[in-house]
C-alpha atoms as a PDB file:
ATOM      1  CA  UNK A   1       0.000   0.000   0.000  1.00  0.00           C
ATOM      2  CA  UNK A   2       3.034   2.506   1.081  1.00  0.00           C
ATOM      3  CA  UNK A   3       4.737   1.757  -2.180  1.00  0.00           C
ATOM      4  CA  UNK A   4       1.467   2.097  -4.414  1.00  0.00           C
ATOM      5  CA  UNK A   5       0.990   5.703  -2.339  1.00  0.00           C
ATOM      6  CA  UNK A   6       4.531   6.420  -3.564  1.00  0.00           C
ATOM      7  CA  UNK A   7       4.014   5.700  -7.094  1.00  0.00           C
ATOM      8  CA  UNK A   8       0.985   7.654  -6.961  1.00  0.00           C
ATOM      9  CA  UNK A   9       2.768  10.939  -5.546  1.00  0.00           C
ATOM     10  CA  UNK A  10       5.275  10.350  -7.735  1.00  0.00           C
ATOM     11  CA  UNK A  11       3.503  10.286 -10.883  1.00  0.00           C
ATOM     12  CA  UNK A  12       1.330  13.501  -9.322  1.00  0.00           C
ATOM     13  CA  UNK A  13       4.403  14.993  -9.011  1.00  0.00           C
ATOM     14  CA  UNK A  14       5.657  14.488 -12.599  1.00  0.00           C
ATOM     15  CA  UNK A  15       2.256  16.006 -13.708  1.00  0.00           C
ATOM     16  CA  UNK A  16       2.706  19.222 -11.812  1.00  0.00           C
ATOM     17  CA  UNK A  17       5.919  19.930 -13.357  1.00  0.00           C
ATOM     18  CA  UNK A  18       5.197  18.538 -17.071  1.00  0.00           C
ATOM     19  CA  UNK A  19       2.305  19.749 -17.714  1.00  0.00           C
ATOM     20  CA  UNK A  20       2.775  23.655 -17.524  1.00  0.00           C
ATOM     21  CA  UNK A  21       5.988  23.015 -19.170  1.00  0.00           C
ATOM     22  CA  UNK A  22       4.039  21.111 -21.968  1.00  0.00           C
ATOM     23  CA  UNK A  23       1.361  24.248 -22.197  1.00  0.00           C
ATOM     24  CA  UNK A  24       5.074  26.307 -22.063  1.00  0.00           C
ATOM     25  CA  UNK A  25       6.077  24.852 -25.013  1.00  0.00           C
ATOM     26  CA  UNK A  26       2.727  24.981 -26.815  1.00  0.00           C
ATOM     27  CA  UNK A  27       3.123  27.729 -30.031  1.00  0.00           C
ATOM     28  CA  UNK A  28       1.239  30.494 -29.358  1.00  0.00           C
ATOM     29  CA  UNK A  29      -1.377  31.327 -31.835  1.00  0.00           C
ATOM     30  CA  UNK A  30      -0.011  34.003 -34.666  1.00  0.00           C
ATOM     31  CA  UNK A  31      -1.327  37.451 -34.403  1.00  0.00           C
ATOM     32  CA  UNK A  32      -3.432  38.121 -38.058  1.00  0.00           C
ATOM     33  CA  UNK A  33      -2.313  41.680 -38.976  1.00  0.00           C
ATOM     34  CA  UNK A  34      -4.817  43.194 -41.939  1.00  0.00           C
ATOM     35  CA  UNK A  35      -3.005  46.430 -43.100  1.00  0.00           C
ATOM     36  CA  UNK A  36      -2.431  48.775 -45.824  1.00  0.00           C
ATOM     37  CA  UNK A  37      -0.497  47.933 -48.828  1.00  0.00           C
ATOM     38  CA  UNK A  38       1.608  51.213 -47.855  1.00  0.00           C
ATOM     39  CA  UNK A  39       3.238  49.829 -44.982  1.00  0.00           C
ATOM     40  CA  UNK A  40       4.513  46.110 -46.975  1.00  0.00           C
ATOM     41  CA  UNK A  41       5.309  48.265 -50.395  1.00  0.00           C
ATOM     42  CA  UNK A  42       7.483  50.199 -48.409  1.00  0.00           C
ATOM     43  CA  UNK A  43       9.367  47.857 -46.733  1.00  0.00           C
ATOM     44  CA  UNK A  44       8.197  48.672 -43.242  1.00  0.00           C
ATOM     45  CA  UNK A  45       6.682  46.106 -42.083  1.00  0.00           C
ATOM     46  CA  UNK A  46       9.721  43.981 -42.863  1.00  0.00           C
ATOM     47  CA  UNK A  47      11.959  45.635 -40.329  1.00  0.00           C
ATOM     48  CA  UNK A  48       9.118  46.041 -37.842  1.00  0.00           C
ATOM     49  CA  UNK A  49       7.118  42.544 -37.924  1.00  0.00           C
ATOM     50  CA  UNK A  50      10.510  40.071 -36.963  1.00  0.00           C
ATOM     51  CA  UNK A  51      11.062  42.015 -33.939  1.00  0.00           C
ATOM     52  CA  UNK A  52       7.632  42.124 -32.788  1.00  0.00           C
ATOM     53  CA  UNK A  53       8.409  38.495 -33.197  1.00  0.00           C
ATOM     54  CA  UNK A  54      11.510  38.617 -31.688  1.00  0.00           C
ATOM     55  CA  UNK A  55      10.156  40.318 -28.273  1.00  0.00           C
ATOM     56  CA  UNK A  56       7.152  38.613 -27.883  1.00  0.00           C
ATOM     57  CA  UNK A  57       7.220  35.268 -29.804  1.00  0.00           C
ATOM     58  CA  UNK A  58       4.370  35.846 -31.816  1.00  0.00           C
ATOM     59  CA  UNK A  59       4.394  34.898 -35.294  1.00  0.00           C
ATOM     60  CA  UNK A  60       2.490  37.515 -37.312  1.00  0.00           C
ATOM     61  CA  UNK A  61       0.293  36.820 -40.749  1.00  0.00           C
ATOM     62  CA  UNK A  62       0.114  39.800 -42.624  1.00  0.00           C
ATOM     63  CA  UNK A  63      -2.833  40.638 -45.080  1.00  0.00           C
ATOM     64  CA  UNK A  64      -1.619  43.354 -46.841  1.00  0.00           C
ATOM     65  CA  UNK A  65      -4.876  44.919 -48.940  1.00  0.00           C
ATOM     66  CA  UNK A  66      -6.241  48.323 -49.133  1.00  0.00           C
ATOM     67  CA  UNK A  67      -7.557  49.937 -45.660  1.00  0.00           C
ATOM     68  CA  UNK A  68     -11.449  49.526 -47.014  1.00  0.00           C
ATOM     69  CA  UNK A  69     -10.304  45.543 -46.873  1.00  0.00           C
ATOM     70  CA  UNK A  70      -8.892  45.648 -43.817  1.00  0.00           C
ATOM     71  CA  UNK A  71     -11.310  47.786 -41.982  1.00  0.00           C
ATOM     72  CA  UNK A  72     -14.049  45.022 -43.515  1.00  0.00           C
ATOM     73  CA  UNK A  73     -12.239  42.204 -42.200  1.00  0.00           C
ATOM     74  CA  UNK A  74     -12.125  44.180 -38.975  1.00  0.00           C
ATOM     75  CA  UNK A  75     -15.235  44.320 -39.267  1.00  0.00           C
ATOM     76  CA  UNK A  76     -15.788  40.780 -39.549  1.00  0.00           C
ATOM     77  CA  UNK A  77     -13.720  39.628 -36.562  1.00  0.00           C
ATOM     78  CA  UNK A  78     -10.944  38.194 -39.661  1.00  0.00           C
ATOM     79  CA  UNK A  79      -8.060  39.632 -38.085  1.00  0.00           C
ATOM     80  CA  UNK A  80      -6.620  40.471 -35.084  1.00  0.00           C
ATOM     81  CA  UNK A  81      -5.058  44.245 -35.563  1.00  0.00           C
ATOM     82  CA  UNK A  82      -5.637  46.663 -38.012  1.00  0.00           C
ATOM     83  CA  UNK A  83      -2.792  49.114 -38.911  1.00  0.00           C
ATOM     84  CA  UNK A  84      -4.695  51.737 -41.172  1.00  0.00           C
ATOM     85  CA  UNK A  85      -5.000  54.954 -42.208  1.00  0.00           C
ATOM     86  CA  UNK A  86      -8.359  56.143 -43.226  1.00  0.00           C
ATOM     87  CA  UNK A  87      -9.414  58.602 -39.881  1.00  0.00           C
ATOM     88  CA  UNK A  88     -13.083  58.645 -40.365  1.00  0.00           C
ATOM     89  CA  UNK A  89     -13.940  54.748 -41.625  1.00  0.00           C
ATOM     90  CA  UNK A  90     -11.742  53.771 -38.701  1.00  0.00           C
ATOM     91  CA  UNK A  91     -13.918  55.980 -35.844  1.00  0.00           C
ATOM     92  CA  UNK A  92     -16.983  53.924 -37.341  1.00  0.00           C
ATOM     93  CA  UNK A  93     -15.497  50.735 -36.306  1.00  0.00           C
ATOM     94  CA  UNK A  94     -14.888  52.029 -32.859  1.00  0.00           C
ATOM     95  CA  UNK A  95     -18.722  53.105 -32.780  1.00  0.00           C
ATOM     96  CA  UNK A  96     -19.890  50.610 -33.472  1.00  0.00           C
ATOM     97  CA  UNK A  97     -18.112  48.393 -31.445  1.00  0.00           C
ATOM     98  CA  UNK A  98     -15.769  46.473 -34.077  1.00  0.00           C
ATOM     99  CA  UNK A  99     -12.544  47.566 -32.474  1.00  0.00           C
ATOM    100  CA  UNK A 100     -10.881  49.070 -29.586  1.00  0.00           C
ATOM    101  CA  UNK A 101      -7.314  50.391 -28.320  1.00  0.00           C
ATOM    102  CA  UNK A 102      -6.674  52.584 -31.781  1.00  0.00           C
ATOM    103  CA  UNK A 103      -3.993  54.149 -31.467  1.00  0.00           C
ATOM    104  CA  UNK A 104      -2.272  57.332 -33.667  1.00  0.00           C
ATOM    105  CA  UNK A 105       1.080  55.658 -34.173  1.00  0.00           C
ATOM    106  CA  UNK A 106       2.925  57.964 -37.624  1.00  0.00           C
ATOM    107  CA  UNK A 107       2.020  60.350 -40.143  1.00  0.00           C
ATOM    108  CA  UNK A 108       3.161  60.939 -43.652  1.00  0.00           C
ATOM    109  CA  UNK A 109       1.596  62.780 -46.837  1.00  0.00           C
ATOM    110  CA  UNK A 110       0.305  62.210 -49.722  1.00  0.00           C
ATOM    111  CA  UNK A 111       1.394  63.989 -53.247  1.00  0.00           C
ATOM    112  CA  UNK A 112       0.267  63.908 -56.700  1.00  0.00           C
ATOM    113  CA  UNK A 113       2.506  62.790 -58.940  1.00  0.00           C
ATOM    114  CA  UNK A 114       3.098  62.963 -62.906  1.00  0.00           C
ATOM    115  CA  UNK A 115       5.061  63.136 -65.826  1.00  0.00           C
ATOM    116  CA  UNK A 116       7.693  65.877 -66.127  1.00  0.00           C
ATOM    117  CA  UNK A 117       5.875  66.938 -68.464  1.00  0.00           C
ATOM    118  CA  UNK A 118       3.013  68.038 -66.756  1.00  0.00           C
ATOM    119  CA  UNK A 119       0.398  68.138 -69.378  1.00  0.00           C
ATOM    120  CA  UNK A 120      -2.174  69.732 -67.181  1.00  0.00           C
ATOM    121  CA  UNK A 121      -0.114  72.555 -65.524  1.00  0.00           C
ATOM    122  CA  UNK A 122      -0.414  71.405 -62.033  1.00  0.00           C
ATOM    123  CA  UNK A 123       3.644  71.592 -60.657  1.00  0.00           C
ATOM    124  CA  UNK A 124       3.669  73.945 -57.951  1.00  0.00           C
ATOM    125  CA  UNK A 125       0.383  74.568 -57.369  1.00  0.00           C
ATOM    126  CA  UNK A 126      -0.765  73.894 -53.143  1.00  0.00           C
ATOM    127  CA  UNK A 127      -4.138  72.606 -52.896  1.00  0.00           C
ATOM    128  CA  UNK A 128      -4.867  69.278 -53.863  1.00  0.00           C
ATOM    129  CA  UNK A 129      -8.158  69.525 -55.118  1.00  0.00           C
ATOM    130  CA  UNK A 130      -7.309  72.540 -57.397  1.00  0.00           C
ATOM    131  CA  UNK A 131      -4.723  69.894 -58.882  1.00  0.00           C
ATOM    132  CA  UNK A 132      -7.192  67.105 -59.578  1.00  0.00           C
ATOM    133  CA  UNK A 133      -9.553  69.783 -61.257  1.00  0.00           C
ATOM    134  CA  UNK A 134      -6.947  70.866 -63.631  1.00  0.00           C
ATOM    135  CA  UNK A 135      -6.011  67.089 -64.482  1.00  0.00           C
ATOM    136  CA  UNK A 136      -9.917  66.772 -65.205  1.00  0.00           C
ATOM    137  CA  UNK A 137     -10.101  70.049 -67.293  1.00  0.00           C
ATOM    138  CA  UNK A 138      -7.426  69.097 -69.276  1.00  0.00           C
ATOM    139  CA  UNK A 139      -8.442  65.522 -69.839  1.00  0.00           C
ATOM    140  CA  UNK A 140      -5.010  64.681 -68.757  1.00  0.00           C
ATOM    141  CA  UNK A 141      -5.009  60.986 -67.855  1.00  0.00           C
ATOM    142  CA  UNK A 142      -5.136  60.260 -64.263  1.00  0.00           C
ATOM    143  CA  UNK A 143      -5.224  56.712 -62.706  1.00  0.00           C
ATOM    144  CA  UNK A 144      -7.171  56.217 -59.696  1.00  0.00           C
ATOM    145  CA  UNK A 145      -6.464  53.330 -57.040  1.00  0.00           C
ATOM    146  CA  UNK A 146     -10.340  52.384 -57.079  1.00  0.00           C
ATOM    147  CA  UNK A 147     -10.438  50.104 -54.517  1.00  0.00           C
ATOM    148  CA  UNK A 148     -11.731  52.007 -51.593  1.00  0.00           C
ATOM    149  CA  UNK A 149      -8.711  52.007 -49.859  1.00  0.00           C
ATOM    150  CA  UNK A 150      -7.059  54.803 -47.642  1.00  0.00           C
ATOM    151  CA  UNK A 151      -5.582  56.443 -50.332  1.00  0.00           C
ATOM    152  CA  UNK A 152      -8.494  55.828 -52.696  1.00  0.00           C
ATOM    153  CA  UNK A 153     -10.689  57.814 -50.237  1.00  0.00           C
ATOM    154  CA  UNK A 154      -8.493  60.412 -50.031  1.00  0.00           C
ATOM    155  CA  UNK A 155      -8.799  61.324 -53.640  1.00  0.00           C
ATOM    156  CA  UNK A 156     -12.758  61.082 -53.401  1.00  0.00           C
ATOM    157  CA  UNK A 157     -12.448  63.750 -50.610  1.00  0.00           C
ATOM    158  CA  UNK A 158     -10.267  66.326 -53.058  1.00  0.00           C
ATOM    159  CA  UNK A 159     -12.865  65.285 -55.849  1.00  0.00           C
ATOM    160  CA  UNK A 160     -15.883  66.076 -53.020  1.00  0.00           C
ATOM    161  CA  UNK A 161     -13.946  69.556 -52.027  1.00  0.00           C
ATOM    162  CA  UNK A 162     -13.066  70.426 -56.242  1.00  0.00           C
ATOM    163  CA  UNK A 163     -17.352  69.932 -56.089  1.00  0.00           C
ATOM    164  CA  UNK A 164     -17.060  67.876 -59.454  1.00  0.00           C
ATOM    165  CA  UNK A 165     -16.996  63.685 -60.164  1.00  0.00           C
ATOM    166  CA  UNK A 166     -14.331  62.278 -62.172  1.00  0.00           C
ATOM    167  CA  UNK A 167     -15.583  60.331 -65.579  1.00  0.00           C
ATOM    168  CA  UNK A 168     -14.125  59.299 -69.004  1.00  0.00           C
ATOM    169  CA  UNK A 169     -11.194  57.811 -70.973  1.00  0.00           C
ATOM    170  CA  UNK A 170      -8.887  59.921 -69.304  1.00  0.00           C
ATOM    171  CA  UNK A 171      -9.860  58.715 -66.039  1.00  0.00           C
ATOM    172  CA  UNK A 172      -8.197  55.211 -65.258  1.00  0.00           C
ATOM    173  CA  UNK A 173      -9.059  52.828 -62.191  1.00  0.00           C
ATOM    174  CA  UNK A 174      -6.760  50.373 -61.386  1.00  0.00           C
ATOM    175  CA  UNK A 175      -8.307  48.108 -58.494  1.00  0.00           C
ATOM    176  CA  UNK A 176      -4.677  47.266 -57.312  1.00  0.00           C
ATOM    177  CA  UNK A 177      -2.429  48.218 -54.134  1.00  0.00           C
ATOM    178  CA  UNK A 178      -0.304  51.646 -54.825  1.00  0.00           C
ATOM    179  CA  UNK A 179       2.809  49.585 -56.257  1.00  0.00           C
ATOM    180  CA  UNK A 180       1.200  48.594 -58.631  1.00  0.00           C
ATOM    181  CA  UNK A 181      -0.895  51.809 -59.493  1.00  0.00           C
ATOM    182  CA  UNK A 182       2.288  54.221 -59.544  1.00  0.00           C
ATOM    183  CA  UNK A 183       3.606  51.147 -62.259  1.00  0.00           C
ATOM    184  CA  UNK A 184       0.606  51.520 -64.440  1.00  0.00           C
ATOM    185  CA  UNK A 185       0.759  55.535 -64.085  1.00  0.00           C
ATOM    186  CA  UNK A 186       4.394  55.065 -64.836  1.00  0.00           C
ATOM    187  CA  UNK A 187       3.656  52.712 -67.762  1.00  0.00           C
ATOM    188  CA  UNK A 188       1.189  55.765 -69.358  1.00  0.00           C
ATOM    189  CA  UNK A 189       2.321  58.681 -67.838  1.00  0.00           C
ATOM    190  CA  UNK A 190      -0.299  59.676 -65.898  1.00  0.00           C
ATOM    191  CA  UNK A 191      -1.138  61.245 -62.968  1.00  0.00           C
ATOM    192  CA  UNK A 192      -1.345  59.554 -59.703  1.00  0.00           C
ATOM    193  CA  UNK A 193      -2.254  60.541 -56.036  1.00  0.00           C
ATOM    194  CA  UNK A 194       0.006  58.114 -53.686  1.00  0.00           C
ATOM    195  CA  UNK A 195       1.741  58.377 -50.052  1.00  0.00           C
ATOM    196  CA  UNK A 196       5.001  59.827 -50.295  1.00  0.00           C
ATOM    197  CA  UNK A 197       6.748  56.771 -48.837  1.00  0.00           C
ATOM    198  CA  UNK A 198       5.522  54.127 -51.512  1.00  0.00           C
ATOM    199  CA  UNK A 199       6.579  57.084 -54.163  1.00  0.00           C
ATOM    200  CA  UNK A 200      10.083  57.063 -52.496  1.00  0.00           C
ATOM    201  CA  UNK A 201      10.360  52.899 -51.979  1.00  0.00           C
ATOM    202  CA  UNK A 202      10.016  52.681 -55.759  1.00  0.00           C
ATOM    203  CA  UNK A 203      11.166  55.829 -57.047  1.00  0.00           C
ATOM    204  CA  UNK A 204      14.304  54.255 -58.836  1.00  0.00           C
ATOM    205  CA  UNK A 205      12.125  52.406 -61.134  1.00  0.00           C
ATOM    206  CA  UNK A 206       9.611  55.568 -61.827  1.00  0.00           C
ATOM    207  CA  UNK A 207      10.538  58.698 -64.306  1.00  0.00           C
ATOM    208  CA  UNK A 208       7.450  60.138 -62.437  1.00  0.00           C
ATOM    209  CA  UNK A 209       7.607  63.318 -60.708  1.00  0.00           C
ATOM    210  CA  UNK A 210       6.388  65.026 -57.586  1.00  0.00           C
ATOM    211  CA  UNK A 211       4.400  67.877 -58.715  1.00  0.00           C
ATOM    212  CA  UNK A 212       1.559  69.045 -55.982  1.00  0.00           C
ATOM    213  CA  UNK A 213       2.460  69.040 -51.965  1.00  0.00           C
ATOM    214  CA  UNK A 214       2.594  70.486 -49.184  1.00  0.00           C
ATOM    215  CA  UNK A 215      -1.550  70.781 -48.401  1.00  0.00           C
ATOM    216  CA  UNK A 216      -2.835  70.149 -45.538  1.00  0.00           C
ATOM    217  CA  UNK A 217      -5.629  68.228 -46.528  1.00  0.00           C
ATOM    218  CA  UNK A 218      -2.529  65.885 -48.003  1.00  0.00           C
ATOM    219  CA  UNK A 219      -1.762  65.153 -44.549  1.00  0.00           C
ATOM    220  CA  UNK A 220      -1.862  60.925 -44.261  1.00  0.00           C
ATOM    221  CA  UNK A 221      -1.611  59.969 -40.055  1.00  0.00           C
ATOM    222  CA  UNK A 222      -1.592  56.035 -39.438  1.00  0.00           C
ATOM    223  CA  UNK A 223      -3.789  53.954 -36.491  1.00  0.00           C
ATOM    224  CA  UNK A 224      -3.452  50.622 -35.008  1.00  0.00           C
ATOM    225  CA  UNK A 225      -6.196  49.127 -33.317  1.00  0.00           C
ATOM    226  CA  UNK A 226      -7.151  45.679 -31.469  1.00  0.00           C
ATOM    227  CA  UNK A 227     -10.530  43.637 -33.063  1.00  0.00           C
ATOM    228  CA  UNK A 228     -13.002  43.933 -29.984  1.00  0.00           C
ATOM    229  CA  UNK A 229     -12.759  40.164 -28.292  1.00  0.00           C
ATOM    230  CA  UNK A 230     -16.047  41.076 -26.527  1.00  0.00           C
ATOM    231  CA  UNK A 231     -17.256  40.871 -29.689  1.00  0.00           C
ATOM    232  CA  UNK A 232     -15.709  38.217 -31.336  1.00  0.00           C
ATOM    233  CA  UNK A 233     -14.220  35.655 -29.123  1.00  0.00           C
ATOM    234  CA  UNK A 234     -12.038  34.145 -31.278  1.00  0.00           C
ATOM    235  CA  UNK A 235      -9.459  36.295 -31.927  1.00  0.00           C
ATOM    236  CA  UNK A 236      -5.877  37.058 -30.476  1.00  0.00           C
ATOM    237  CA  UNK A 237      -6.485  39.361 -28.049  1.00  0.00           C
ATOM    238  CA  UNK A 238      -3.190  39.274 -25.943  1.00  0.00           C
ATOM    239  CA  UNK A 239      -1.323  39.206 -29.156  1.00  0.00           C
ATOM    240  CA  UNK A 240      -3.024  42.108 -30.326  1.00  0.00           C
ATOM    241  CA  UNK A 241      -2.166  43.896 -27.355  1.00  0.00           C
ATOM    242  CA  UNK A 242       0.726  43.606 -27.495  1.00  0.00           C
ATOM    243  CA  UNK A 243       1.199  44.239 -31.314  1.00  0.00           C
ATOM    244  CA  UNK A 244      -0.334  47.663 -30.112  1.00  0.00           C
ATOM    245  CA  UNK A 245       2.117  48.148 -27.202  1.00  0.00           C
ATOM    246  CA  UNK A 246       5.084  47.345 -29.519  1.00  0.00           C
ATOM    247  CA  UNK A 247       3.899  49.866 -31.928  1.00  0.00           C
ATOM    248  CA  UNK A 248       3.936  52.404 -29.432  1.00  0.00           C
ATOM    249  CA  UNK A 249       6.817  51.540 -27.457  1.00  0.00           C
ATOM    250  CA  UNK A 250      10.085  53.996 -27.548  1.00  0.00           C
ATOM    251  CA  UNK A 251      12.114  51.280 -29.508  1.00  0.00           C
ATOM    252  CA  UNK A 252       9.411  50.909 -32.860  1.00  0.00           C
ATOM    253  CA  UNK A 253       9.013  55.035 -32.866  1.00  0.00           C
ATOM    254  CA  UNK A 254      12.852  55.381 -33.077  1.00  0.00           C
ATOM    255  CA  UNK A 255      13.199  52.437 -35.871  1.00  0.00           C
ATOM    256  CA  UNK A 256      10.197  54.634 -37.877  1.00  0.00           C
ATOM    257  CA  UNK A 257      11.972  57.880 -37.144  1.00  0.00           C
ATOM    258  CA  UNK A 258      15.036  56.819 -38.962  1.00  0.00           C
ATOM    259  CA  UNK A 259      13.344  54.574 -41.439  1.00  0.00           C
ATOM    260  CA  UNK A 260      14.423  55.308 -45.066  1.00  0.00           C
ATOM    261  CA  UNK A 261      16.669  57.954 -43.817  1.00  0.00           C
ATOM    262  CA  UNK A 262      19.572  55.934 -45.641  1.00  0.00           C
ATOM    263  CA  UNK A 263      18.252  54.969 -48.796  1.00  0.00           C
ATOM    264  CA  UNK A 264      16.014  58.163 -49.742  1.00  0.00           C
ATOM    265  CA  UNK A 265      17.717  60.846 -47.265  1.00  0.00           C
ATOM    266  CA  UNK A 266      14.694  61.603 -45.683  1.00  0.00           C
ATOM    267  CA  UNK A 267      12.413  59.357 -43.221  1.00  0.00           C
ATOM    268  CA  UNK A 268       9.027  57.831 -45.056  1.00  0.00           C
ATOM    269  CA  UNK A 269       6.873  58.486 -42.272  1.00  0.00           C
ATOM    270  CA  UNK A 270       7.137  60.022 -38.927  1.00  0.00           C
ATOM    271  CA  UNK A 271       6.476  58.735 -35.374  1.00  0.00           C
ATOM    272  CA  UNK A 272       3.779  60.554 -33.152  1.00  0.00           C
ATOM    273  CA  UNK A 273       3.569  58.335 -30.043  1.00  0.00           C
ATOM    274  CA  UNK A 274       6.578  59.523 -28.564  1.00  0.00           C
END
């Protein structure tokens, strides 16, 4: 009986210590990041997403789409975190109860850019909308991101302020990230509204121009928020947390702050947190 008691305490005691170190062990679930194509094109995420990894030991799947897509899947409970930039479309996820934690993280601009050219007159010129009007008046071809992201909705506010719509063969919409919008503007020379740091990431391979900045209506400010786990159970919530954390923590803002400050001379966005 003594020895049987034994075995028995023995074999409890194996279970105490093997079984936490078995849940230890366990890989913890990835963190499902939906973004904007703004912050893969540029290379960003790249330098930003292995030491999140690093730190933490979450593994992080990235969906890199336009912010209208990742605000939807948001919306959906599909991902985890969001890391946007569309001010407004965001604050109606937090209404309604979709997400929490957002946090203002960077800024950068947006510009229009062209050919050298300039066919429609618009280099120099400070308001935004003024620029897009031209480009219309002159039937100078523009192409158009279409696909309700961040930087799509942007344009549709300088069309809403210019008080006109945008139609006709001059008028191009090309359903793809801003990569590959600036390649088809490139491949026509044509106007194109992007964020200053995808222009930058792939200016070597662009003869296109930066003709219109400077507005402040161009302004372009980043968010990162948590999917609400009241709402939808299933997701990551501690590994959205601290996705958010890391974003705002001293060490991320200084890697932004100096980000691109080698290759281009100048940083493609800038940290606000700190």
């Amino acid at each position: 009986m003594k020895r049987m008691k034994r075995i028995q305490w023995t074999v409890l005691v194996m279970l105490l210590i093997l079984v936490p170190l078995t849940v230890a062990c366990q890989p913890r679930a990835p963190v499902i990041l939906a973004t904007t194509t703004s912050t893969a094109d540029t290379g960003l995420l790249d330098v930003l997403v292995p030491l999140f990894t690093q730190r933490t030991g979450y593994e992080v799947k990235t969906i890199a789409v336009g912010t209208g897509q990742a605000l939807a899947m948001g919306e959906r409970g599909e991902a985890d975190v969001l890391l946007v930039h569309s001010p407004a479309a965001e604050m109606r996820l937090i209404e309604n109860g979709a997400a929490i934690n957002r946090q203002y993280i960077m800024y950068n601009d947006f510009v229009i850019v062209g050919p050298a050219a300039d066919p429609a007159g618009v280099k120099g010129m400070t308001a935004g909308h003024e620029a897009l009007l031209a480009i219309k008046q002159n039937a100078a071809l523009f192409v158009s991101r279409g696909d309700n992201s961040g930087t799509h909705r942007k344009e549709q506010e300088l069309w809403q302020t210019a008080a006109t719509t945008p139609s006709g063969a001059w008028y191009i919409e090309s359903g793809t990230g801003m990569a590959a919008t600036l390649a088809i503007a490139e491949d026509k020379q044509g106007y194109v509204l992007t964020d200053r740091g995808t222009f930058l990431a792939h200016k070597k391979n662009l003869t296109l121009v930066v003709l219109v900045e400077g507005d402040a209506a161009l302004k372009n400010p980043y968010h990162v928020m948590q999917v609400n786990p009241a709402r939808f159970r299933h997701v990551n919530a501690r590994g959205a947390e601290r996705f958010v954390d890391f974003m705002l923590s001293r060490e991320t803002q200084e890697i932004i702050a100096a980000f691109g400050v080698d290759r281009f001379g100048q940083p493609l966005f800038f940290p606000v947190a700190r």
